[in-house]
N, C-alpha and C. Protein backbone atom coordinates (compact mmCIF):
# COMPACT_ATOMS: atom_id res chain seq x y z
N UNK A 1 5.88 52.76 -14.04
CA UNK A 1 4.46 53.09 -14.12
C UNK A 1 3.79 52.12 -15.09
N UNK A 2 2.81 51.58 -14.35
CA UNK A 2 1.72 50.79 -15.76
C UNK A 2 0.36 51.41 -15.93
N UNK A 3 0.06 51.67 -17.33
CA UNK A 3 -1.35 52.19 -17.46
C UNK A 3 -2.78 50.83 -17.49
N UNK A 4 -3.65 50.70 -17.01
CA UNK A 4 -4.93 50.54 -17.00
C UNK A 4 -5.39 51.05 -18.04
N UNK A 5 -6.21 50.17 -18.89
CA UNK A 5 -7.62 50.39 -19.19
C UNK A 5 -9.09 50.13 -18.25
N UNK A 6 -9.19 50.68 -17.68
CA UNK A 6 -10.30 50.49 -16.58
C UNK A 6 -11.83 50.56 -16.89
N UNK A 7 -12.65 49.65 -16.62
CA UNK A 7 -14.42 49.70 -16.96
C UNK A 7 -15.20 49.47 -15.69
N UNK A 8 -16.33 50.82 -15.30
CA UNK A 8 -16.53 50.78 -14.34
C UNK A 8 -18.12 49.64 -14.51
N UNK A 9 -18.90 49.68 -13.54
CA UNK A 9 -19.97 48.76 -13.62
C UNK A 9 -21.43 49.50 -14.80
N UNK A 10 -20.98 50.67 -14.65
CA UNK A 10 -21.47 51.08 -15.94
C UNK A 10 -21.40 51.33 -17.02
N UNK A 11 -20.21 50.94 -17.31
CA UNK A 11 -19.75 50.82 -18.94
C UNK A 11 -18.92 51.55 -19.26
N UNK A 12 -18.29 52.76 -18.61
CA UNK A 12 -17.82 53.63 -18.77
C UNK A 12 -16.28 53.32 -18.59
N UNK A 13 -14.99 53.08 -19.76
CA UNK A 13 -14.24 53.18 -19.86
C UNK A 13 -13.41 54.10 -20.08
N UNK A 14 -12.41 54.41 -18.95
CA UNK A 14 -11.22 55.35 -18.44
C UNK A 14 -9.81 54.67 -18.45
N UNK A 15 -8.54 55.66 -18.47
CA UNK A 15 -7.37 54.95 -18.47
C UNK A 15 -6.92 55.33 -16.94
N UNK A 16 -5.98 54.26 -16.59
CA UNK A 16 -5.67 54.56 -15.09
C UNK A 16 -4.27 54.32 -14.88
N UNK A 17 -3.06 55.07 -14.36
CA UNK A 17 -1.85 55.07 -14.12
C UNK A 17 -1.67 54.46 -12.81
N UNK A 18 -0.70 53.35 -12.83
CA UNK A 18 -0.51 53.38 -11.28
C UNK A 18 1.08 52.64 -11.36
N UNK A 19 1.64 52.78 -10.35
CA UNK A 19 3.01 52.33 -9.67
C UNK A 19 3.50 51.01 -10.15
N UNK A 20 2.66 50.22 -9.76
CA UNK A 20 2.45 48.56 -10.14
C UNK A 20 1.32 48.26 -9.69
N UNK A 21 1.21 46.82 -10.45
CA UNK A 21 -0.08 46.42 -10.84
C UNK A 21 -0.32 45.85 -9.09
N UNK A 22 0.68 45.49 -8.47
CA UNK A 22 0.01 45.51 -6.87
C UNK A 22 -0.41 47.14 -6.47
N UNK A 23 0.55 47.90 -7.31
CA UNK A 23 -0.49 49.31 -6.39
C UNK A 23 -1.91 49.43 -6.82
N UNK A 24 -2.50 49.10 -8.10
CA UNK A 24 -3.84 49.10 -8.35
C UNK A 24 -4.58 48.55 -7.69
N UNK A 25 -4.10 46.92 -6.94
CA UNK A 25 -4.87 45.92 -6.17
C UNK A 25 -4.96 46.75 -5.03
N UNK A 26 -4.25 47.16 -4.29
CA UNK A 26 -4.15 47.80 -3.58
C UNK A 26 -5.02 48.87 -2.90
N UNK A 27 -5.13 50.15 -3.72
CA UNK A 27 -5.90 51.15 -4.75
C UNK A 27 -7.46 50.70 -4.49
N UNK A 28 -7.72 49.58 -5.35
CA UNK A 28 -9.08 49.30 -5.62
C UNK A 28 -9.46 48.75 -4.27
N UNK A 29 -9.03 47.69 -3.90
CA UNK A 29 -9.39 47.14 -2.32
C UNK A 29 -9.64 48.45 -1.27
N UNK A 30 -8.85 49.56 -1.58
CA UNK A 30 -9.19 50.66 -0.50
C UNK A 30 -10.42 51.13 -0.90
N UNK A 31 -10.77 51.08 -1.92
CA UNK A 31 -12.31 51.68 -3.09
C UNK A 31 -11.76 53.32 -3.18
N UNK A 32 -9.99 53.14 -3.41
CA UNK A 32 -9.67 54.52 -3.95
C UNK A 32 -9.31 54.47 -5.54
N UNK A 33 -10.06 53.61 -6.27
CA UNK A 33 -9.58 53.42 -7.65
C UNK A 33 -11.46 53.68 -8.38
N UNK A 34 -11.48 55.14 -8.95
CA UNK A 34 -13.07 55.51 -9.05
C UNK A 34 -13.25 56.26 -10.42
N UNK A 35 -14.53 55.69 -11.40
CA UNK A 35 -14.76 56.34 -12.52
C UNK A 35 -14.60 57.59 -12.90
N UNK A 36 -14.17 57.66 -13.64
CA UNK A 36 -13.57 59.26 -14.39
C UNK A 36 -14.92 60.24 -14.74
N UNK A 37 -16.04 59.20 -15.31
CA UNK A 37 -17.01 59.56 -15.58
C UNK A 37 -18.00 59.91 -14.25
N UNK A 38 -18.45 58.49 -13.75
CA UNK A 38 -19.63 58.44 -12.45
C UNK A 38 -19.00 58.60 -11.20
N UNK A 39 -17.78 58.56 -11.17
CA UNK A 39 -17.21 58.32 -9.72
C UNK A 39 -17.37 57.12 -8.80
N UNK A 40 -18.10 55.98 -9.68
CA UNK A 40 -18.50 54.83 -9.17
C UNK A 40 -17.02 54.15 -8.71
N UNK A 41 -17.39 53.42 -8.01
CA UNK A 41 -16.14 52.52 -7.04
C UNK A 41 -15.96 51.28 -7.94
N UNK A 42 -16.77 50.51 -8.18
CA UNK A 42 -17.08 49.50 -8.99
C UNK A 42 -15.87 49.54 -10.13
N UNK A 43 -14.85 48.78 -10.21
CA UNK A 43 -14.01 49.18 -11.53
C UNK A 43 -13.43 48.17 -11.73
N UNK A 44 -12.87 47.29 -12.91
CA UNK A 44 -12.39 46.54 -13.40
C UNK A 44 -11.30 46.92 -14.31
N UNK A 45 -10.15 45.73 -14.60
CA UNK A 45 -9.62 46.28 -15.60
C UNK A 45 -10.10 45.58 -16.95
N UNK A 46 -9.60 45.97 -17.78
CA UNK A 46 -10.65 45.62 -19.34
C UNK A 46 -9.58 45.55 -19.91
N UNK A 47 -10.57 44.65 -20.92
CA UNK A 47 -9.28 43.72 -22.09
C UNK A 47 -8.31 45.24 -23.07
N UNK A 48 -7.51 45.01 -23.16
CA UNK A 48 -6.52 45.67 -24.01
C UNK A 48 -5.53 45.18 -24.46
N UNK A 49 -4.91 45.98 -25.59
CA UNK A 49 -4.08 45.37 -26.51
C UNK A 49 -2.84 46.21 -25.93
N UNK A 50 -1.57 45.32 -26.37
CA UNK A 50 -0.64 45.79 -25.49
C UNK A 50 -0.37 47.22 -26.20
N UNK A 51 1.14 48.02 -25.59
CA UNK A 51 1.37 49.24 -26.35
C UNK A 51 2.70 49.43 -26.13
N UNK A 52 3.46 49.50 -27.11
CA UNK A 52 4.79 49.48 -27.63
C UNK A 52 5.02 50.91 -28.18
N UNK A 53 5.42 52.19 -27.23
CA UNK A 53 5.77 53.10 -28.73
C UNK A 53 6.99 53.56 -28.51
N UNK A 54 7.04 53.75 -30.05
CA UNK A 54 8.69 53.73 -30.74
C UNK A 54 9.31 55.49 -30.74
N UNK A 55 10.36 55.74 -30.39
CA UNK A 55 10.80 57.07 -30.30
C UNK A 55 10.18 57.97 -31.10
N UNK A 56 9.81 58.98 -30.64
CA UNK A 56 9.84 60.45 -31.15
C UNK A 56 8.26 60.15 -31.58
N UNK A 57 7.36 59.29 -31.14
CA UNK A 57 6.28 59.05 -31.56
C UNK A 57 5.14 59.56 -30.42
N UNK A 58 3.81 60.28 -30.48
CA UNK A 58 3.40 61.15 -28.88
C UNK A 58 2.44 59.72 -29.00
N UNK A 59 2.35 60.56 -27.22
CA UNK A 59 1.08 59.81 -27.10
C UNK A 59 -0.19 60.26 -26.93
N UNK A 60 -1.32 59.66 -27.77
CA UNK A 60 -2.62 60.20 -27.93
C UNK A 60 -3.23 60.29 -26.45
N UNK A 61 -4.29 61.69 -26.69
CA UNK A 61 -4.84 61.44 -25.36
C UNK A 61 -6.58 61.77 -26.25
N UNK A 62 -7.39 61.32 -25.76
CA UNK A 62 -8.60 61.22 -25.94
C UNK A 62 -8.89 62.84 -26.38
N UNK A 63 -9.55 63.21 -27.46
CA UNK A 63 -9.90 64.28 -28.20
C UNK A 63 -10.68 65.50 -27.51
N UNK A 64 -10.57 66.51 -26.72
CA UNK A 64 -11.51 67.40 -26.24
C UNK A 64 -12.94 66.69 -26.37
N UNK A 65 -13.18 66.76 -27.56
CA UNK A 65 -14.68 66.62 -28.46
C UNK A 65 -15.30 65.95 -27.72
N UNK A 66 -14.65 64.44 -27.45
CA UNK A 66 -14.99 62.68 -27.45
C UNK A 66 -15.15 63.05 -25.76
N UNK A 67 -14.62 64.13 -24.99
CA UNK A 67 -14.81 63.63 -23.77
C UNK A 67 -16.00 64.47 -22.85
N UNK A 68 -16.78 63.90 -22.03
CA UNK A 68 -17.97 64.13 -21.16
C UNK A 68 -17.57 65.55 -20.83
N UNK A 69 -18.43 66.72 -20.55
CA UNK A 69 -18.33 67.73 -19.24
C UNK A 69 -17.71 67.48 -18.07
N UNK A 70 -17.72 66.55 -17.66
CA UNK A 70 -17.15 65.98 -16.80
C UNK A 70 -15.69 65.74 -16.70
N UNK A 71 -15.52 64.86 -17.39
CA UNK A 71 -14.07 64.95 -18.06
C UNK A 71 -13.29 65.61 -18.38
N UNK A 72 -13.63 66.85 -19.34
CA UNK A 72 -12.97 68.20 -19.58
C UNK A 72 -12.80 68.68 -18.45
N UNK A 73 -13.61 69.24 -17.30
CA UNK A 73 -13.58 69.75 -16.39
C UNK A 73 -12.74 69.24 -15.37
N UNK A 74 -12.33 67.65 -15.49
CA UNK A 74 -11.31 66.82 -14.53
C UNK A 74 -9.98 67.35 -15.03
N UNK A 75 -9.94 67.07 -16.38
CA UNK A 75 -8.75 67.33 -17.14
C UNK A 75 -8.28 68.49 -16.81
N UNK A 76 -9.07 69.72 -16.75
CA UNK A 76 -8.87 71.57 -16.46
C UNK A 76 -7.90 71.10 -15.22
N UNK A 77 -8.60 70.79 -14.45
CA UNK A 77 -8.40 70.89 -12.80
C UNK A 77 -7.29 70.23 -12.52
N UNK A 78 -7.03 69.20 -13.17
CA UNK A 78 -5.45 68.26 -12.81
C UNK A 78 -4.22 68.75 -13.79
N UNK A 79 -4.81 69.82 -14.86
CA UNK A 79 -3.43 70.64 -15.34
C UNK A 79 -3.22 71.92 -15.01
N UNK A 80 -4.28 72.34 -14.23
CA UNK A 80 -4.18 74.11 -14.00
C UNK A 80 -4.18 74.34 -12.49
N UNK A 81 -4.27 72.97 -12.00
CA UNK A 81 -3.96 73.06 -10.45
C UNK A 81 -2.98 72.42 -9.66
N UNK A 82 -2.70 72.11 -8.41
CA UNK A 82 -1.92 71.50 -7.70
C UNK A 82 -3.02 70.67 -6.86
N UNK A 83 -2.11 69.22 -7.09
CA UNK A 83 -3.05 68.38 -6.16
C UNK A 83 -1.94 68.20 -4.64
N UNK A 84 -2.94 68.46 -3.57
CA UNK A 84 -2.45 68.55 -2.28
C UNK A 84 -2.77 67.47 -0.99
N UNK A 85 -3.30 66.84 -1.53
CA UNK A 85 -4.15 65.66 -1.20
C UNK A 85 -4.46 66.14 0.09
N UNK A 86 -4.04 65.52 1.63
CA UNK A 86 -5.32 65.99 2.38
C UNK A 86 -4.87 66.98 3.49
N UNK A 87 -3.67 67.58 2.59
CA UNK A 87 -3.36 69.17 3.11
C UNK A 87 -3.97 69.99 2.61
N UNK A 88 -5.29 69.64 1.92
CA UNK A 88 -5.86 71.18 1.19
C UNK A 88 -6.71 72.03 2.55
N UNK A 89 -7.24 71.59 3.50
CA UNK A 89 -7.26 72.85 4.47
C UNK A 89 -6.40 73.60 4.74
N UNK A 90 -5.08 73.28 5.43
CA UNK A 90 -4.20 74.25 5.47
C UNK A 90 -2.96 74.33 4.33
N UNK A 91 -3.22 74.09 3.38
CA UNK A 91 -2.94 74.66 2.35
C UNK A 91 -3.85 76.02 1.86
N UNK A 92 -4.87 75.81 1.64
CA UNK A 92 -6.01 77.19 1.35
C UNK A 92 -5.78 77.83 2.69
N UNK A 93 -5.67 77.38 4.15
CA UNK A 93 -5.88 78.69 5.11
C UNK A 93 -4.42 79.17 5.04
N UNK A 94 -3.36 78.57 4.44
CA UNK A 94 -1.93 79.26 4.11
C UNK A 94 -2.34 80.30 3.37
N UNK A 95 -2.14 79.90 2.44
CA UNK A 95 -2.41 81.05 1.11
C UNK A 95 -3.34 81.76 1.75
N UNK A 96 -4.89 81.85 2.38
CA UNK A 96 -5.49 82.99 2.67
C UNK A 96 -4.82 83.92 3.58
N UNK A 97 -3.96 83.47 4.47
CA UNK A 97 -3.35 84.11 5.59
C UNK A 97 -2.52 84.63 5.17
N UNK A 98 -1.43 83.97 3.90
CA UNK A 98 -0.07 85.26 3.16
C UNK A 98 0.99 84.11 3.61
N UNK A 99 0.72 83.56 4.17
CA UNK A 99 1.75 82.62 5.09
C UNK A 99 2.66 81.74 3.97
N UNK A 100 2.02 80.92 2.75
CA UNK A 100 2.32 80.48 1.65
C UNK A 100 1.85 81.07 -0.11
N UNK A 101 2.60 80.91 -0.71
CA UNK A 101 2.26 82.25 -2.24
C UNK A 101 0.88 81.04 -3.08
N UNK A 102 0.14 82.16 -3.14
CA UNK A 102 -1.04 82.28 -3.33
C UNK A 102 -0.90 81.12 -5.51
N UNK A 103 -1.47 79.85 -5.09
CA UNK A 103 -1.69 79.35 -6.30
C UNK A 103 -2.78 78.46 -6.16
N UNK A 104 -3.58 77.98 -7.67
CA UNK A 104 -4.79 76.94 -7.49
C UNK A 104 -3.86 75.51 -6.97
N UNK A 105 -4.77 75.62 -6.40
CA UNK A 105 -4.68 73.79 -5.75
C UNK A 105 -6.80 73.16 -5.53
N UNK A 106 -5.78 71.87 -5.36
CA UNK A 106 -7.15 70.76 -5.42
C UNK A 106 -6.84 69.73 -4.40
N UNK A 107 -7.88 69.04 -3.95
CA UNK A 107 -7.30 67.78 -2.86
C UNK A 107 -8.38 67.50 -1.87
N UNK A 108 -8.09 67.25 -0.66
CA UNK A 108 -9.42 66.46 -0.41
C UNK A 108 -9.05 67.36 1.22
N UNK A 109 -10.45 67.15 1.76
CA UNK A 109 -10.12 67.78 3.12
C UNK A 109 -11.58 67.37 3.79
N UNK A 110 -11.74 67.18 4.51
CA UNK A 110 -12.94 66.59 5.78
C UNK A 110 -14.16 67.65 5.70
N UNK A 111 -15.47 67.55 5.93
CA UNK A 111 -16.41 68.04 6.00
C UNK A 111 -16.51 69.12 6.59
N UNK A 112 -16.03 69.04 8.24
CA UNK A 112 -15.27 69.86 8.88
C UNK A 112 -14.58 70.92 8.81
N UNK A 113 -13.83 70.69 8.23
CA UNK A 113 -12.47 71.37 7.65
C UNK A 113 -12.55 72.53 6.63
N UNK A 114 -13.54 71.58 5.27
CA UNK A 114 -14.10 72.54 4.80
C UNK A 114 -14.91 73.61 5.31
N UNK A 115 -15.82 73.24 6.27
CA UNK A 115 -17.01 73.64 6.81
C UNK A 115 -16.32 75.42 7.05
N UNK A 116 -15.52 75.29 8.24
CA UNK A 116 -14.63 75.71 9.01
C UNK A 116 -13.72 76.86 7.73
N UNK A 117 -13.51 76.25 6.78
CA UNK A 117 -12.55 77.58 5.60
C UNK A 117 -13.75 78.66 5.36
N UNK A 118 -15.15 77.97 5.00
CA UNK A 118 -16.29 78.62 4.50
C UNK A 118 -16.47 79.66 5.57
N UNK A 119 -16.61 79.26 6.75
CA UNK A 119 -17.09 80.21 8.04
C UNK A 119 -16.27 81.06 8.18
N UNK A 120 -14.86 80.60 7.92
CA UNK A 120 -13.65 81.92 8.47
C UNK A 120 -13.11 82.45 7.03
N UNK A 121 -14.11 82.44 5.79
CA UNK A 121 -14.10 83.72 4.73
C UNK A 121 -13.19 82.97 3.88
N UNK A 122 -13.04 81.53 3.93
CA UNK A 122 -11.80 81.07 2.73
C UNK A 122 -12.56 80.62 1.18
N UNK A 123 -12.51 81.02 0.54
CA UNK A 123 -13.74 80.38 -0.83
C UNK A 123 -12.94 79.44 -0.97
N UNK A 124 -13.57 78.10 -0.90
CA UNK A 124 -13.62 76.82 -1.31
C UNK A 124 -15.15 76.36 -1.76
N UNK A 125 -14.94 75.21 -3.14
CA UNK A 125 -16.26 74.45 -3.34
C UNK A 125 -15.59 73.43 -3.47
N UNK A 126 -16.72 72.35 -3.40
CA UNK A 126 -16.46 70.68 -3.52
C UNK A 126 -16.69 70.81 -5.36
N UNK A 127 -15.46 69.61 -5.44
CA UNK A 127 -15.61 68.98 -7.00
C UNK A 127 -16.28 67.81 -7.41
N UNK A 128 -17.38 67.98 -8.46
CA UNK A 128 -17.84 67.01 -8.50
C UNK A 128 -17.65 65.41 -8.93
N UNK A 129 -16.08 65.15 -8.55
CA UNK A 129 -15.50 63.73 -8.68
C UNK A 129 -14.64 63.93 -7.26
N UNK A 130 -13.70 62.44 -7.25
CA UNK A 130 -12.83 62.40 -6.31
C UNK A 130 -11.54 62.63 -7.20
N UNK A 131 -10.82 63.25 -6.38
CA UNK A 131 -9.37 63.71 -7.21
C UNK A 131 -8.67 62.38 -7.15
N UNK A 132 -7.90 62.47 -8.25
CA UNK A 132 -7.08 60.77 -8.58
C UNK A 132 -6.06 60.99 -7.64
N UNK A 133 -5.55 59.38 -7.14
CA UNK A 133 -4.56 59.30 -6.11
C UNK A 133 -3.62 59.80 -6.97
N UNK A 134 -2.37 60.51 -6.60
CA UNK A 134 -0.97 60.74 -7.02
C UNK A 134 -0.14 60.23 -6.69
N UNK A 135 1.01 59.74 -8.15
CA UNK A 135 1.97 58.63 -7.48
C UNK A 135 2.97 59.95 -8.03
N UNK A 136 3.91 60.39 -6.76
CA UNK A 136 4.87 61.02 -6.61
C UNK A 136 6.28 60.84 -7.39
């Protein structure tokens, strides 16, 4: 795994995990590599200093305080949920049906799809970012 320091076209610097640095090229060319903050597509990587750490030493993560509404609220959602990427329709019509045991999940699912959970009684809402790709 290599981490990113990433800066989108608005200034807004985020950290970004990915596989290898061809999976980022990769990633970004699809315009699936998107601000933490704006959700803008626009993203670069930005100068940084390397990072070496030595046993038994954590690693910092950006302070509650220091981070946007936005942010907190990304952060909630990618530790208190399951990301399902673009099985979350029938993932949610599982669990509503009994078919699979009932837990939060997150992920992406078609207009449609959603449309379609709403009409046949499934509570779903849209989040206001795109959920980060997951490297398995």
């Amino acid at each position: 795994m290599i981490r990113y320091t990433l800066r989108c076209a608005e200034g807004h610097d985020f950290d970004g995990w990915f596989r290898s640095a061809g999976d980022f090229d990769r990633l970004k060319a699809a315009g699936q590599v998107t601000c933490a903050t704006c959700g803008g597509a626009d993203v670069e990587k930005a100068l940084m200093a390397p990072s070496v750490a030595s046993r038994g030493e954590p690693t910092l993560r950006p302070a509650a305080e220091d981070m946007t509404p936005l942010e907190k609220l990304r952060r909630h959602v990618e530790t208190t949920s399951d990301y399902v990427g673009m099985s979350f329709a029938a993932e949610a019509r599982a669990m509503h049906e009994g078919t699979r045991p009932e837990r939060a999940i997150h992920g992406e699912a078609r207009i449609d799809e959603a449309r379609k959970l709403l009409e046949d009684g499934i509570p779903v809402a849209p989040l206001p970012f795109r959920p980060r790709s997951r490297v398995s």
